[in-house]
Protein backbone atom coordinates (compact mmCIF):
# COMPACT_ATOMS: atom_id res chain seq x y z
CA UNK A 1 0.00 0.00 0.00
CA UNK A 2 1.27 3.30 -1.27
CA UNK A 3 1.80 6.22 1.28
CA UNK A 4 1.90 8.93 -0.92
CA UNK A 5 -0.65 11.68 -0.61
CA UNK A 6 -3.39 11.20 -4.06
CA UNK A 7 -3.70 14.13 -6.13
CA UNK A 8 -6.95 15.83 -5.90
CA UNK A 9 -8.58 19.07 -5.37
CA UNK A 10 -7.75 19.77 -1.92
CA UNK A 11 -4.15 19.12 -3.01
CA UNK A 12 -4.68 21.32 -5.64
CA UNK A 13 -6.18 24.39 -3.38
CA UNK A 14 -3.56 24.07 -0.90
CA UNK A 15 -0.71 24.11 -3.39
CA UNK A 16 -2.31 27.53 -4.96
CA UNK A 17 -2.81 28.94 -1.34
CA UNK A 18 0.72 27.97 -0.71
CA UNK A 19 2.09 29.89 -3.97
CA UNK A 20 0.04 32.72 -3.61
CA UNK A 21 1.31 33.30 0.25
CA UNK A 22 4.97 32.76 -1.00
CA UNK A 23 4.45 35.34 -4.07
CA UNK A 24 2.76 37.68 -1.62
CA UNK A 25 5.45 37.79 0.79
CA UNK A 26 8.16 38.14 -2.15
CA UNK A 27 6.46 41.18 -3.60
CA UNK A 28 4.76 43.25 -0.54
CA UNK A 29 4.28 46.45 -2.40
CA UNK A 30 2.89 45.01 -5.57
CA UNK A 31 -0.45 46.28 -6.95
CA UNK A 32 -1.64 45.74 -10.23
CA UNK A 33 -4.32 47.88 -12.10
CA UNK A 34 -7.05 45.81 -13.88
CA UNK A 35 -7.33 48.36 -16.29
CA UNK A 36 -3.41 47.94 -17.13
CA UNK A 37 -3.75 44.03 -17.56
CA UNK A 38 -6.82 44.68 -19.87
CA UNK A 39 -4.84 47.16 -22.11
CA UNK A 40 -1.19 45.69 -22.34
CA UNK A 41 -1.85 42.00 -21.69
CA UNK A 42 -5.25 41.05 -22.50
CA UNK A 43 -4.88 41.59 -26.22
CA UNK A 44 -2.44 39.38 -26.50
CA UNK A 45 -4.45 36.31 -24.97
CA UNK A 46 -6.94 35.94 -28.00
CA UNK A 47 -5.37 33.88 -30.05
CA UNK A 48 -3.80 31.45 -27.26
CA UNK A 49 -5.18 28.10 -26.38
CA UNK A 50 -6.46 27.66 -22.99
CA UNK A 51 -4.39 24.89 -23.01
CA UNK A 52 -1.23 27.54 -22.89
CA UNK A 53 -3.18 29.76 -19.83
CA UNK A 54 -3.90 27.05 -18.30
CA UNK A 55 -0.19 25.52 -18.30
CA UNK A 56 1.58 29.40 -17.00
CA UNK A 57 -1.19 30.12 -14.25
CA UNK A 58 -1.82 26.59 -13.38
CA UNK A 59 -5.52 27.09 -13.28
CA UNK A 60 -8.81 25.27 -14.82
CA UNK A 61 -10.03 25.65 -18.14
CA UNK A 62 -13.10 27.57 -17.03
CA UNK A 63 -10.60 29.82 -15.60
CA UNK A 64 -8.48 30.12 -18.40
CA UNK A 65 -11.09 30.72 -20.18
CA UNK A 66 -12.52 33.84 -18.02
CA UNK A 67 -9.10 35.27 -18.39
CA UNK A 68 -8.35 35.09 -22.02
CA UNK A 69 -12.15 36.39 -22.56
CA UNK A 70 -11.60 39.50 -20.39
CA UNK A 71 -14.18 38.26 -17.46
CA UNK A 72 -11.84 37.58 -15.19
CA UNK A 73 -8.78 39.38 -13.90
CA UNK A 74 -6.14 37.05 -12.94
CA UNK A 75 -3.89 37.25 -9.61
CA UNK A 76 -1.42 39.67 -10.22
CA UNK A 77 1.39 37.34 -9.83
CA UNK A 78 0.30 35.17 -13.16
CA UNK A 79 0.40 38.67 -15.00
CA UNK A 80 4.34 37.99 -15.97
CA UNK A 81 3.65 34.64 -17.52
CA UNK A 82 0.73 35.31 -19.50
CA UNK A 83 2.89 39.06 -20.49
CA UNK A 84 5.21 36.55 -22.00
CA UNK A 85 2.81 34.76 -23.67
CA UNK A 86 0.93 37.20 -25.19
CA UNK A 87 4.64 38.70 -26.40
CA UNK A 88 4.96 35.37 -28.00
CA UNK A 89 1.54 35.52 -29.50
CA UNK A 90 1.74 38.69 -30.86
């Protein structure tokens, strides 16, 4: 019988709680405008796959989705990744 923890959504949350606290405490002053991520970085996410949001953020599809459609405002700490991304894209 294995004794390795399984994989599953509680994993999941506490792994994102755990990177979020860690990026938090790396950048204290950082604040991001929602109206900067919709005019540099958003235009850039059209023509991605969700597949490729999904991958830099490490979130869901439906997520991924909300992002690249502009419903959503990611955490300020996955703006870098998908900056790169939509670089890439463009």
């Amino acid at each position: 019988m294995s004794t390795k923890p399984t994989a599953g959504p509680d994993t999941a949350i506490s792994l994102s709680k755990r990177a979020s606290k860690r990026w938090s405490e790396e950048h204290p002053a950082a604040r991001g405008d929602p109206q900067v991520f919709r005019e540099t970085i958003l235009p850039g996410l059209a023509t991605l796959k969700l597949a490729e949001i999904m991958a830099a953020c490490g979130v869901s599809k439906a997520t991924a989705s909300k992002v690249r459609s502009g419903k959503q405002i990611p955490a300020l700490r996955h703006w870098g990744p998908l900056q790169m991304l939509a670089e890439r894209s463009a």
